[in-house]
C-alpha atoms as a PDB file:
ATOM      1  CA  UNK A   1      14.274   9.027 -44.329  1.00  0.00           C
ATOM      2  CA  UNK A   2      11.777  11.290 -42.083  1.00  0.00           C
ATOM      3  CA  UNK A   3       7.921  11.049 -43.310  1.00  0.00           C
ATOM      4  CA  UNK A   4       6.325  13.998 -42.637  1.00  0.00           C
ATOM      5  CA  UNK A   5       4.622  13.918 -38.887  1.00  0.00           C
ATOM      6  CA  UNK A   6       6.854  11.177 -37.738  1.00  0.00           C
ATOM      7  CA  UNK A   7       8.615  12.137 -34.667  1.00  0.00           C
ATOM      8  CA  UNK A   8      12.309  11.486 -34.178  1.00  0.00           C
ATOM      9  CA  UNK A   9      12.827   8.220 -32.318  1.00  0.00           C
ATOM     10  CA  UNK A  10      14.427   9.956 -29.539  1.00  0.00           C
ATOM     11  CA  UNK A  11      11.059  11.559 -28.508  1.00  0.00           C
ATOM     12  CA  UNK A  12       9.013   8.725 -29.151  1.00  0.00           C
ATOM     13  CA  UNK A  13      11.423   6.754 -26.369  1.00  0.00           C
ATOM     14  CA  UNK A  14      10.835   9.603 -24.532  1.00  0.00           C
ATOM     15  CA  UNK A  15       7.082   9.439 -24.727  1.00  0.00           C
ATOM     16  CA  UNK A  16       7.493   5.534 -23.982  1.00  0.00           C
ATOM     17  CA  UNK A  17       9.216   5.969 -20.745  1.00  0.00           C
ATOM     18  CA  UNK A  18       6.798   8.413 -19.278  1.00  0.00           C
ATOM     19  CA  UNK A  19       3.919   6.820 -20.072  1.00  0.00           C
ATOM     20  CA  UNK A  20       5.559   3.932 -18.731  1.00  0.00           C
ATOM     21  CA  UNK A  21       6.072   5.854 -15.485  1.00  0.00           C
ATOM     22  CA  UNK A  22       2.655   7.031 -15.317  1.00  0.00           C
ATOM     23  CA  UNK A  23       1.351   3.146 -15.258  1.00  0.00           C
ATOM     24  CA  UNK A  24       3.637   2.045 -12.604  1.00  0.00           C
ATOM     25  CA  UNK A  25       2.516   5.705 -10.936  1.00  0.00           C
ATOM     26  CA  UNK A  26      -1.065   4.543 -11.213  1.00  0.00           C
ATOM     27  CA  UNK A  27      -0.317   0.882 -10.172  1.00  0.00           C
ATOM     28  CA  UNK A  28       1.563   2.721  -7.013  1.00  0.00           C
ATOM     29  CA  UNK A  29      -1.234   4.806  -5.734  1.00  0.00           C
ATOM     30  CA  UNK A  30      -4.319   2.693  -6.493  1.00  0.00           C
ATOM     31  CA  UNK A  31      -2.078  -0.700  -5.403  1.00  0.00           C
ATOM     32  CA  UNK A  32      -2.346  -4.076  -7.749  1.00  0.00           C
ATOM     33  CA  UNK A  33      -4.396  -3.696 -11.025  1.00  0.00           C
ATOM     34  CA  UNK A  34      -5.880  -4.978 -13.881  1.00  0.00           C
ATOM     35  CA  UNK A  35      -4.847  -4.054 -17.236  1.00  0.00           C
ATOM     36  CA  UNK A  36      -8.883  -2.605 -17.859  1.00  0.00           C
ATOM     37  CA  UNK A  37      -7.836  -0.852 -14.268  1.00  0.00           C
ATOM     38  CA  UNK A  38      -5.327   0.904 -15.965  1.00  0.00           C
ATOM     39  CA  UNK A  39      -6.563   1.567 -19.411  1.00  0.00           C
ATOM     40  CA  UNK A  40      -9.510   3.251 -17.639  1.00  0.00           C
ATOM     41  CA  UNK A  41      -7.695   5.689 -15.349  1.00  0.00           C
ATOM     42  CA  UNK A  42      -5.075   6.509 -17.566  1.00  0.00           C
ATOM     43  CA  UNK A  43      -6.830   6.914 -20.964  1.00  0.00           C
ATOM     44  CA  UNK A  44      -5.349   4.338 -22.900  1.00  0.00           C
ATOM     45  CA  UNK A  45      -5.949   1.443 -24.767  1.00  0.00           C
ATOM     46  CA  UNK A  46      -6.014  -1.889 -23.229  1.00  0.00           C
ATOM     47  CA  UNK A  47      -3.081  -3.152 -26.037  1.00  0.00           C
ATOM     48  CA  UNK A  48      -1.564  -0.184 -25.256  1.00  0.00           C
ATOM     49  CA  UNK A  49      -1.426  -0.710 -21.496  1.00  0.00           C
ATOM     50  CA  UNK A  50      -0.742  -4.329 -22.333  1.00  0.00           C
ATOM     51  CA  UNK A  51       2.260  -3.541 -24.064  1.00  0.00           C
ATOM     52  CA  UNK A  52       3.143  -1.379 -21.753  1.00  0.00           C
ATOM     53  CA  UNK A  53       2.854  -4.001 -18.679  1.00  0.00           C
ATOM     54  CA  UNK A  54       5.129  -5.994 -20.658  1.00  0.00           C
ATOM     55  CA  UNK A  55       7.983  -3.583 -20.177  1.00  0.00           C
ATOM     56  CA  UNK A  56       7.905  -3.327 -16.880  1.00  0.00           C
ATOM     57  CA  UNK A  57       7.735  -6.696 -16.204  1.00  0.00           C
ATOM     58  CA  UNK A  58      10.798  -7.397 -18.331  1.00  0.00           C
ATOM     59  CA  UNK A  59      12.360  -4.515 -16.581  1.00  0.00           C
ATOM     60  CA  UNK A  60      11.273  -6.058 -13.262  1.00  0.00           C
ATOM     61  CA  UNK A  61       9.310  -3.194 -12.442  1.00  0.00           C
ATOM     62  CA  UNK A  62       6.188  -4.681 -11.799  1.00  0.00           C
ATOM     63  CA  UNK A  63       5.302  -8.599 -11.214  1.00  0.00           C
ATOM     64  CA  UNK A  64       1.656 -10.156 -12.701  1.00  0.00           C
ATOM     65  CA  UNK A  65       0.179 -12.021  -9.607  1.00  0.00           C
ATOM     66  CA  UNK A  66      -3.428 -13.686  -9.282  1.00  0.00           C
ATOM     67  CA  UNK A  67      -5.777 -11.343  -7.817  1.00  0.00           C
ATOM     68  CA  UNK A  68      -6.532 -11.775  -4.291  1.00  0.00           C
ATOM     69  CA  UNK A  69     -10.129 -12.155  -3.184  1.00  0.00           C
ATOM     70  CA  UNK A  70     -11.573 -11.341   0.528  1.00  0.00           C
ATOM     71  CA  UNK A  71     -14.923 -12.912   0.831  1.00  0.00           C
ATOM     72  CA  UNK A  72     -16.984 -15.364  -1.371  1.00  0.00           C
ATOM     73  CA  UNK A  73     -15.008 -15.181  -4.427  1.00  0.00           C
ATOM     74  CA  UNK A  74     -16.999 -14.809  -7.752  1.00  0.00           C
ATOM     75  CA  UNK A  75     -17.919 -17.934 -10.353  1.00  0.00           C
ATOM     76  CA  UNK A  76     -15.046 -17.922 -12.943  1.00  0.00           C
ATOM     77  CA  UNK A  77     -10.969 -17.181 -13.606  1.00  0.00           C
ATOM     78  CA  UNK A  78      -9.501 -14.480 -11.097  1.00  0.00           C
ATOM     79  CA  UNK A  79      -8.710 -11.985 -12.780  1.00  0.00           C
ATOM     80  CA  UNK A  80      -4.809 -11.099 -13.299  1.00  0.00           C
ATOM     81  CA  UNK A  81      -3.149  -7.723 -11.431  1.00  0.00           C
ATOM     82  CA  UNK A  82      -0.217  -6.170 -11.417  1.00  0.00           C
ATOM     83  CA  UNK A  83       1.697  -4.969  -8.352  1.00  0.00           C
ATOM     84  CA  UNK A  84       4.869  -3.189  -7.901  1.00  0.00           C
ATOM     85  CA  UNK A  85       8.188  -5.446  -7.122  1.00  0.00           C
ATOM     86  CA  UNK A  86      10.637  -4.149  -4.529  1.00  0.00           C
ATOM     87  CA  UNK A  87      12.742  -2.779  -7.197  1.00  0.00           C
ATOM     88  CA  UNK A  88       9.758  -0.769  -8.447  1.00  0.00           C
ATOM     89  CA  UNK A  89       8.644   1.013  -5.191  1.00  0.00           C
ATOM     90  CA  UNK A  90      12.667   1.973  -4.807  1.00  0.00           C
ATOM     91  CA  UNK A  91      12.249   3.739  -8.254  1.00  0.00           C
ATOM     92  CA  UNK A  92       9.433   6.113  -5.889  1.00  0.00           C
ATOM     93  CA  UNK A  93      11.693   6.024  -2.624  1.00  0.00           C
ATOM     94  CA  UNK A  94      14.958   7.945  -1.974  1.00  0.00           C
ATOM     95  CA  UNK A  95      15.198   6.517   1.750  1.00  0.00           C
ATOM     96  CA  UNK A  96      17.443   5.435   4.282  1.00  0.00           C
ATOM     97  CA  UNK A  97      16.334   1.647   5.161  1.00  0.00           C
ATOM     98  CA  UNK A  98      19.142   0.180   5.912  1.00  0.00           C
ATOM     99  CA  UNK A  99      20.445   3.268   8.461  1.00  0.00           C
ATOM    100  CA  UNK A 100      16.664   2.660   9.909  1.00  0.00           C
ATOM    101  CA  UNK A 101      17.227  -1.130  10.261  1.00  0.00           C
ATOM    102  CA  UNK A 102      20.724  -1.114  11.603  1.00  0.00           C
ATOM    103  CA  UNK A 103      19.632   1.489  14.142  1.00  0.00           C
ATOM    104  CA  UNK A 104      16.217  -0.868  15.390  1.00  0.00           C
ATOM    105  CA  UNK A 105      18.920  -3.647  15.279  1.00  0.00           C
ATOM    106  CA  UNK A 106      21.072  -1.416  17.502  1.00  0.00           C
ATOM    107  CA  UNK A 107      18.426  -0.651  19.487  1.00  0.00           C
ATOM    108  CA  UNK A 108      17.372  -4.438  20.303  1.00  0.00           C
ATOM    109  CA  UNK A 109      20.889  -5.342  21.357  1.00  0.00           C
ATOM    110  CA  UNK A 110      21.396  -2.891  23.484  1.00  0.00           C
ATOM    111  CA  UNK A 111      18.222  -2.941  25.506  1.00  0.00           C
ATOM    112  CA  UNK A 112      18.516  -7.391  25.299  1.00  0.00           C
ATOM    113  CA  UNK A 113      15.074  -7.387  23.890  1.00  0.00           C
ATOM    114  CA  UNK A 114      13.129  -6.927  20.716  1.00  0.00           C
ATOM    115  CA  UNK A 115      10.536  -5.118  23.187  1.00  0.00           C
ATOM    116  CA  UNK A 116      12.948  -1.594  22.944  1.00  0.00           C
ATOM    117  CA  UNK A 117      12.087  -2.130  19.190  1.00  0.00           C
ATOM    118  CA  UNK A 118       8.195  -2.179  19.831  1.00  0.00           C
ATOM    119  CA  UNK A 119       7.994   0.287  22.400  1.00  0.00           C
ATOM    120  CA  UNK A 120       9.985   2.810  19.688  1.00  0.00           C
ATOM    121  CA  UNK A 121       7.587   2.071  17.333  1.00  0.00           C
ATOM    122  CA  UNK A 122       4.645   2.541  19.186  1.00  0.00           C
ATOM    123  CA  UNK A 123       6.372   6.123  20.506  1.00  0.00           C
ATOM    124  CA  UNK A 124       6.977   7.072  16.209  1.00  0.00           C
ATOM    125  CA  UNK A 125       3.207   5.929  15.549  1.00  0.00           C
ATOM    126  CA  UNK A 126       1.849   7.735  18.634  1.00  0.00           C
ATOM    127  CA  UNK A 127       3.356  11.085  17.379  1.00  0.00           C
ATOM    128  CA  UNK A 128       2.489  10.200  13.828  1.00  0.00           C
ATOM    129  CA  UNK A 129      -0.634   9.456  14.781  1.00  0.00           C
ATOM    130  CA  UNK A 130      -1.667  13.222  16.375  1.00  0.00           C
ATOM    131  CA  UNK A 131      -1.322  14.795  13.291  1.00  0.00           C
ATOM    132  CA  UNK A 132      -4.295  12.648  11.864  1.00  0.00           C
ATOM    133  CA  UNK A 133      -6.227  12.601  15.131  1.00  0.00           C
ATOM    134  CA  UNK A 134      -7.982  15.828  13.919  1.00  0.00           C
ATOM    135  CA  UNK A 135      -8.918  15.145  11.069  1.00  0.00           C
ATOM    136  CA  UNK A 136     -10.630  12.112  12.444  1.00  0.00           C
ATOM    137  CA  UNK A 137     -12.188  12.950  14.949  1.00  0.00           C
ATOM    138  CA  UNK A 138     -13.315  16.284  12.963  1.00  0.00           C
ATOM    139  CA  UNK A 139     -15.236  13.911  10.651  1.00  0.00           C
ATOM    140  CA  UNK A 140     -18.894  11.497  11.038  1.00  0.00           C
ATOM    141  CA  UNK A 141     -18.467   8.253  12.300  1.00  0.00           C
ATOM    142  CA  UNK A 142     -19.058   6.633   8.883  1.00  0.00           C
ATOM    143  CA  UNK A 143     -16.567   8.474   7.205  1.00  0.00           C
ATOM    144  CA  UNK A 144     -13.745   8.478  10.057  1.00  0.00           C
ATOM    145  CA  UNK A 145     -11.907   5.354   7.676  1.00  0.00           C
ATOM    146  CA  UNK A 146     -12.083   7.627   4.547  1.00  0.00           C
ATOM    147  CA  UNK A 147     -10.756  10.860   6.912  1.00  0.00           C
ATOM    148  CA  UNK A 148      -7.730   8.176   7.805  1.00  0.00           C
ATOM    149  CA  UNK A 149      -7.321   7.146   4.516  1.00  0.00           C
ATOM    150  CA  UNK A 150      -6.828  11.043   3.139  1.00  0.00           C
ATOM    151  CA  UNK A 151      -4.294  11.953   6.164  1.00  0.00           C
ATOM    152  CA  UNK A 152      -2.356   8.707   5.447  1.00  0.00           C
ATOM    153  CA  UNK A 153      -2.410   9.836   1.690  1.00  0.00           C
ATOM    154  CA  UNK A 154      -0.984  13.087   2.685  1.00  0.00           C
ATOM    155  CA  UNK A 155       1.811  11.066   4.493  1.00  0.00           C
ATOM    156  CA  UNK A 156       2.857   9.593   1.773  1.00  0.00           C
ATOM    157  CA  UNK A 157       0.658   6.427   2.102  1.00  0.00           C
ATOM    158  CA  UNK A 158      -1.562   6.294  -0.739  1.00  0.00           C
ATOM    159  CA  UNK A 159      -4.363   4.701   1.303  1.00  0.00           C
ATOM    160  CA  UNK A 160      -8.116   4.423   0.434  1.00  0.00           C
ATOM    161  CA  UNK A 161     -10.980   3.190   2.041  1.00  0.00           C
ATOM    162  CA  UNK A 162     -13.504   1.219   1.083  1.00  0.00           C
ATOM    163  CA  UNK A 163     -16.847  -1.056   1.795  1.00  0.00           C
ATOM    164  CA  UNK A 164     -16.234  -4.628   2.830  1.00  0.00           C
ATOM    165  CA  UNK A 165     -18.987  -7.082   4.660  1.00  0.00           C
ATOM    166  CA  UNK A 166     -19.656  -5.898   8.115  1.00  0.00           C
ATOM    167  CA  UNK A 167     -16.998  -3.405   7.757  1.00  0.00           C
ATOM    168  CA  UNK A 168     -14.560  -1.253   5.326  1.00  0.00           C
ATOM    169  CA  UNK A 169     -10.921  -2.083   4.361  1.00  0.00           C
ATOM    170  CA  UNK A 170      -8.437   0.879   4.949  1.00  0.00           C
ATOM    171  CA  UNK A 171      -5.490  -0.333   2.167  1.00  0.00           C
ATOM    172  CA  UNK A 172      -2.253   1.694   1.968  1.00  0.00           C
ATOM    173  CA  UNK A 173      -1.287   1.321  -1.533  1.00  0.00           C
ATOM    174  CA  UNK A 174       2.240   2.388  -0.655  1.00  0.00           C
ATOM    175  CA  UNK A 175       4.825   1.760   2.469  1.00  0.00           C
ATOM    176  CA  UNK A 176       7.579   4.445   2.924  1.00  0.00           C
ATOM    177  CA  UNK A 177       9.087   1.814   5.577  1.00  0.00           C
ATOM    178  CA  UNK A 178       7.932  -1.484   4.192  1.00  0.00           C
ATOM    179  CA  UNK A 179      12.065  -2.901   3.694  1.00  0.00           C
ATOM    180  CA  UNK A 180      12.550  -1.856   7.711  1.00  0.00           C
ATOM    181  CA  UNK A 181       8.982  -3.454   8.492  1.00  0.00           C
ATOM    182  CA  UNK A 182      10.105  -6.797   6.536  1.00  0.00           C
ATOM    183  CA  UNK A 183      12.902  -7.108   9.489  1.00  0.00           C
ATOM    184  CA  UNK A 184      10.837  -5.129  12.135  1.00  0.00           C
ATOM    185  CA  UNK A 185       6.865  -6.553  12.089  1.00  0.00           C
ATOM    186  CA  UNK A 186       7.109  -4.667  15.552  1.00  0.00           C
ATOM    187  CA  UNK A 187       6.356  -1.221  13.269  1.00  0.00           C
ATOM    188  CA  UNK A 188       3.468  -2.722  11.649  1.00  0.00           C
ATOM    189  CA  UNK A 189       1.893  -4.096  14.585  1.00  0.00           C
ATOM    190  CA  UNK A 190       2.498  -0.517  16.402  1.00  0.00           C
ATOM    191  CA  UNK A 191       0.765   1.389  12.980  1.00  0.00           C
ATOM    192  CA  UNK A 192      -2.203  -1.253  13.315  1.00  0.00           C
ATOM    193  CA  UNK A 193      -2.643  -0.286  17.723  1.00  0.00           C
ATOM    194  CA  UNK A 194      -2.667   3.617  16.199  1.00  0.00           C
ATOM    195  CA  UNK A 195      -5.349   2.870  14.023  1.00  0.00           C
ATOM    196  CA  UNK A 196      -7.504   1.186  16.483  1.00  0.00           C
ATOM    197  CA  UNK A 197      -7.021   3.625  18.483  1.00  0.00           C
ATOM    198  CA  UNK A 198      -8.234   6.591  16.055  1.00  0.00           C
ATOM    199  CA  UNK A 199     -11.281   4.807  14.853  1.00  0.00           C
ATOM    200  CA  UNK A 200     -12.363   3.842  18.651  1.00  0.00           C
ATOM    201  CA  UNK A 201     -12.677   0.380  17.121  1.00  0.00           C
ATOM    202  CA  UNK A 202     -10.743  -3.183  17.030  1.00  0.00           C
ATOM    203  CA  UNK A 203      -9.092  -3.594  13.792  1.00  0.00           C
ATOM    204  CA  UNK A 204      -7.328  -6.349  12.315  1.00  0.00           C
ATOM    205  CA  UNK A 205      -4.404  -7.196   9.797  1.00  0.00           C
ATOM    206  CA  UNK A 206      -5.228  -9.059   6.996  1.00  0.00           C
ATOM    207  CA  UNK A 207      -2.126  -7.870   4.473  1.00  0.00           C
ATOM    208  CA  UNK A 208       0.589  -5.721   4.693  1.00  0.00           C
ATOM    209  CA  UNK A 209       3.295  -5.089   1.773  1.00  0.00           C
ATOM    210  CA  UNK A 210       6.238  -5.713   4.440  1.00  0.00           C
ATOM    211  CA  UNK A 211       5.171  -9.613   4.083  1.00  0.00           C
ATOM    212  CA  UNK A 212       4.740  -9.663   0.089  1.00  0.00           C
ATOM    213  CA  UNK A 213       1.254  -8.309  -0.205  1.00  0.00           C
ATOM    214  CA  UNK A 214       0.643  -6.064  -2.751  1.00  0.00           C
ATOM    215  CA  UNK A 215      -1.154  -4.306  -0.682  1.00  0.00           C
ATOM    216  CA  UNK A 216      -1.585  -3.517   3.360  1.00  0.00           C
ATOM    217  CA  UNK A 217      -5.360  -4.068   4.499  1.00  0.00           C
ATOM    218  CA  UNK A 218      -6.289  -3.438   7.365  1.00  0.00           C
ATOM    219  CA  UNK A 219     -10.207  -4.180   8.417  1.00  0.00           C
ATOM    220  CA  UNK A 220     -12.804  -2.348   9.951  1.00  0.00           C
ATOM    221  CA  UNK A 221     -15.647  -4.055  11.781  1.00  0.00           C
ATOM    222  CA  UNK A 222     -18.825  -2.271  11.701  1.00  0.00           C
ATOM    223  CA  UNK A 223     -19.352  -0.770  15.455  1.00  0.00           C
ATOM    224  CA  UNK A 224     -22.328  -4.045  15.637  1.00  0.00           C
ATOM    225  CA  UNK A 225     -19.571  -6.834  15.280  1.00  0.00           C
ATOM    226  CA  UNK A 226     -16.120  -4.948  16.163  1.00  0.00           C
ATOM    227  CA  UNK A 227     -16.698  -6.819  19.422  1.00  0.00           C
ATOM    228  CA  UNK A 228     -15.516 -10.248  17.941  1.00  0.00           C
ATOM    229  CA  UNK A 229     -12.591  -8.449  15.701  1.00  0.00           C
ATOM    230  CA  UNK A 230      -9.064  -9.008  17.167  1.00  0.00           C
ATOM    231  CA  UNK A 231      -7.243  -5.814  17.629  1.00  0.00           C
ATOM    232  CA  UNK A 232      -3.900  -6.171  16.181  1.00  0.00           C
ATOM    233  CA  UNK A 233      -3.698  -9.603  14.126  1.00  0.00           C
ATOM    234  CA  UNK A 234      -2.849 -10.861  11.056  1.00  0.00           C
ATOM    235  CA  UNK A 235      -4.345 -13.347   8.862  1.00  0.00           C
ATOM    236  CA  UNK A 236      -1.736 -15.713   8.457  1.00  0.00           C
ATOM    237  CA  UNK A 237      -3.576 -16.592   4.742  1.00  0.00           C
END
């Protein structure tokens, strides 16, 4: 029997899924969150988001993880986030990873060296990298990480940048090429030289999602201390 208001279960699974979609969305563009995270950007209630969560982890959408902390971390439990698993981000991606990888594979054994990897990435960065250069350089000095962050976005990216000590933390909430960075670090290390580059500043590597991270962070040294950043490393922590 149908009580009046009560919408057919059909449409209700309907409504499920897409709000469903809309939290991994969120979780995809703003990288690893809490459940208040959520409830707060996309209007719901924390049960509701909760219950939600629960889905997609049993659908092994999305993976709860301990919340990462750079700095002096705060008195008290970590907090708990939620980042996307592989199979999540290939529910956003229609690419072609493995034609990428087995052509940078190609690449490497015909040239005898991993170096005809790194010298294609850094020419696909360099011309990558021009169509941001403008919109850098068009902006202050203290907002040249947020002008990066917005050209990135555009790129498919979903960066954002934000205030760290001494410095700001460009993160790219989303990797178009992270499965082809997992076997090629070469492309991440060429995307971190770009960025350097475009900011007029060493920068360094603390995370990237091609190594598990939920999120790639790169750091920005205020111009005062940028002299005793290292340009292209990672934190191996």
């Amino acid at each position: 029997m149908k009580y009046v208001g009560e919408a057919p279960q059909e449409e209700l699974a309907t409504g499920e899924r897409s709000t469903r979609n809309r939290v991994a969305r969120s979780i995809l563009d703003h990288g690893p969150s809490t459940v208040a995270d959520l409830a707060v950007r996309l209007g719901l209630t924390q049960a509701a988001v909760r219950r939600h969560l629960d889905a997609l982890v049993s659908d092994d959408v999305i993976v709860p993880r301990e919340q990462r902390v750079y700095g002096t971390r705060a008195r008290g439990r970590p907090a708990k986030v939620f980042a996307l698993t592989d199979c999540g981000r290939d529910a956003f991606d229609q690419s072609y990873d493995k034609l990428a990888a087995d052509a940078l594979r190609w690449i490497a054994e015909q040239a005898g060296s991993e170096e005809a990897v790194m010298a294609f990435a850094r020419a696909r960065f360099a011309t990558q990298a021009e169509t941001y250069r403008a919109a850098v350089e068009a902006a202050a000095p203290e907002s040249r990480a947020e002008a990066l962050a917005k050209a990135l976005t555009a790129d498919g990216y979903a960066a954002t940048a934000r205030s760290a000590p001494v410095g700001e933390q460009l993160c790219q909430h989303h990797c178009p090429v992270a499965h082809v960075a997992e076997q090629f670090p070469q492309l991440c290390e060429a995307e971190t030289e770009v960025f350097s580059r475009l900011l007029g500043t060493h920068v360094q590597r603390l995370a990237t999602i091609a190594h598990g991270d939920g999120v790639c962070t790169t750091f920005i040294p205020n111009t005062a201390h940028s002299a005793s950043a290292s340009t292209a490393g990672r934190n191996p922590a």
